[in-house]
Protein backbone atom coordinates (compact mmCIF):
# COMPACT_ATOMS: atom_id res chain seq x y z
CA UNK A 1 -13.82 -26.78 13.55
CA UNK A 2 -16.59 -26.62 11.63
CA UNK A 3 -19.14 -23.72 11.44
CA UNK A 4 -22.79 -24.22 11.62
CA UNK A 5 -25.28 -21.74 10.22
CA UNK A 6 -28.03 -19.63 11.95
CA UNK A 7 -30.40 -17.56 9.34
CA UNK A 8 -30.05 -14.10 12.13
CA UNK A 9 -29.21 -12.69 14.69
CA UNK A 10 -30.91 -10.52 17.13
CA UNK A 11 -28.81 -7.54 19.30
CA UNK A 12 -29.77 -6.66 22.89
CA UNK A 13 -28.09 -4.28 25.02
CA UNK A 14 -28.03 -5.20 28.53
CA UNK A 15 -25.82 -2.68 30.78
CA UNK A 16 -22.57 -2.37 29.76
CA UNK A 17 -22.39 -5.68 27.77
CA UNK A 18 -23.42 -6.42 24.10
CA UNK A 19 -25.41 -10.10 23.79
CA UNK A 20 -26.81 -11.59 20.77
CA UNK A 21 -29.66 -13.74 21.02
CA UNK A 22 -29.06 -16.49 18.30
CA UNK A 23 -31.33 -18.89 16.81
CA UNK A 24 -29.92 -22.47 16.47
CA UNK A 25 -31.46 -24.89 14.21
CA UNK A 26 -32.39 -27.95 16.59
CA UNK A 27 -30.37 -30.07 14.15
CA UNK A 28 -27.50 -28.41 15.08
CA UNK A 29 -28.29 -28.01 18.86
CA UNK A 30 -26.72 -31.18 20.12
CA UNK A 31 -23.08 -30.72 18.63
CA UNK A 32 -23.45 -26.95 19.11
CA UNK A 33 -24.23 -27.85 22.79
CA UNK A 34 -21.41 -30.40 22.99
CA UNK A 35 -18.75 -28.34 22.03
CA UNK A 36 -16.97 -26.15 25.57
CA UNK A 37 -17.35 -22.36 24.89
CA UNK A 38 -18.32 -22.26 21.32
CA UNK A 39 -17.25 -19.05 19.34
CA UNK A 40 -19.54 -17.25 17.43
CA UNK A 41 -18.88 -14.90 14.38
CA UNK A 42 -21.39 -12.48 13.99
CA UNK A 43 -21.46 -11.26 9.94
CA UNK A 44 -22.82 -8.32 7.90
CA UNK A 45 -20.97 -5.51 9.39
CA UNK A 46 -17.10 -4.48 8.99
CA UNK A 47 -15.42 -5.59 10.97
CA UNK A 48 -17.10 -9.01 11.64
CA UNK A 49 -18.06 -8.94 15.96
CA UNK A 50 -16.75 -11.94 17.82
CA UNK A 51 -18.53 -13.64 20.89
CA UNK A 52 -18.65 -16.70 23.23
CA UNK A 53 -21.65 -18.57 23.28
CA UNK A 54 -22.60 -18.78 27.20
CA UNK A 55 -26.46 -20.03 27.61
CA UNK A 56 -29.12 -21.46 25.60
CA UNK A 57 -32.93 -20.95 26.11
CA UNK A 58 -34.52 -24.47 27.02
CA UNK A 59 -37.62 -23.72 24.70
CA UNK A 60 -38.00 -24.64 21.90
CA UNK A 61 -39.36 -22.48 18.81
CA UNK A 62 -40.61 -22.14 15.76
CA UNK A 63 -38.86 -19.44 13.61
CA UNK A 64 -39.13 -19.06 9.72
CA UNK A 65 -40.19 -22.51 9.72
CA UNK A 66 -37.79 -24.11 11.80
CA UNK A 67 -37.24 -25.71 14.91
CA UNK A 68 -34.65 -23.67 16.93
CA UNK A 69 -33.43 -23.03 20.57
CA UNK A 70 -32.91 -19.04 21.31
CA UNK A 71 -28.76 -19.30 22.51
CA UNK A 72 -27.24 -16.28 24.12
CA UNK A 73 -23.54 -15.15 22.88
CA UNK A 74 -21.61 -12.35 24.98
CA UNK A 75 -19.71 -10.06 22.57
CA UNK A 76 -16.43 -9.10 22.71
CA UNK A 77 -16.15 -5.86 21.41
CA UNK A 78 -18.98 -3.86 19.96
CA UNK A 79 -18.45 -1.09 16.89
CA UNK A 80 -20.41 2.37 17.64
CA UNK A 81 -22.77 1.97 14.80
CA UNK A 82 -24.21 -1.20 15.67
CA UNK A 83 -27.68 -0.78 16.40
CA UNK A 84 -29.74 -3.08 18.88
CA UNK A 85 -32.59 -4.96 17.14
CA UNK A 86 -29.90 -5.58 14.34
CA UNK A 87 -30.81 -8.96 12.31
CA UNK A 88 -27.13 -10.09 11.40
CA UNK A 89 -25.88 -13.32 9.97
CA UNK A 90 -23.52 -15.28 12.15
CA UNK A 91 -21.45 -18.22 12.32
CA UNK A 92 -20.79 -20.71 15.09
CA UNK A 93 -17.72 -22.44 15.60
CA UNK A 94 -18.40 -25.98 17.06
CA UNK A 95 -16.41 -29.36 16.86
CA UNK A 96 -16.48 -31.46 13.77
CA UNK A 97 -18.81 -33.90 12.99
CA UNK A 98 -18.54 -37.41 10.78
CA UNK A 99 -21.12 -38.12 8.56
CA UNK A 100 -22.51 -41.36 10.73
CA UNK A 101 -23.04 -38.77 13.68
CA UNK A 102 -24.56 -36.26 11.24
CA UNK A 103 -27.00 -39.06 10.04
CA UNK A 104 -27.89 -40.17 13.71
CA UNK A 105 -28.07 -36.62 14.98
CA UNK A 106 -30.43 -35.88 11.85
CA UNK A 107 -32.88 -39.09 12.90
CA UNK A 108 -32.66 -38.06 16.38
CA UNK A 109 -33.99 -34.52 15.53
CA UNK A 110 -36.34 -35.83 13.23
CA UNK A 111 -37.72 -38.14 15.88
CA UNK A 112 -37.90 -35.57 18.62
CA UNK A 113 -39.81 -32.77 16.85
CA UNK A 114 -42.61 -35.37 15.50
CA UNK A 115 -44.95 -34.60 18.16
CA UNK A 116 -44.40 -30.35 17.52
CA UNK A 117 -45.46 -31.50 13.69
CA UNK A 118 -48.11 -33.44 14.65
CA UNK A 119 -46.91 -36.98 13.88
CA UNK A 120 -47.58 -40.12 15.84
């Protein structure tokens, strides 16, 4: 597996259940969509919380900069003094990717999000 990077994470409590709204880099949105149930780490607090990745927003957004799509992850556990509003670092678990892929994946990003920067 290889992890791929998201700069936070935002907490919402809904009910019963904890879900983390987490920003993907549009990059990283195909392989991150491809792989079945991907498992998010969620950083910054001890322990570490551990979640499933189960929807993704289909809008896309601009956030620090970057081109991202909002995904929601369902927690497994949550500690008492997490907080909701939290900005955490986190860590998604998807499959791996070969550097051709990467490369065509990075182009195919590139070429989507030309019209959000204003290119023709």
């Amino acid at each position: 597996m290889t992890p791929s990077f998201s700069p936070d994470t935002l907490l919402t409590l809904t009910g019963s259940r904890y879900l983390a709204l987490v920003p993907i880099r549009w990059t990283d949105y195909r392989r991150v969509a491809a792989t079945p149930s991907p498992r998010v780490t969620i950083m910054g607090i001890v322990p570490a919380l551990h979640g499933t990745l189960v929807s993704y927003n289909p809008e896309l957004r601009v956030l620090s900069g970057r081109t991202v799509v909002i995904a929601t992850v369902q927690l497994d556990d949550a500690p008492p003094d997490l907080m909701p509003g939290m900005l955490l670092p986190c860590r998604i678990r998807c499959s791996p990717v070969t550097a051709v892929s990467g490369v065509r994946a990075m182009l195919a990003s590139v070429a989507a999000t030309a019209p959000l920067r204003g290119v023709r």
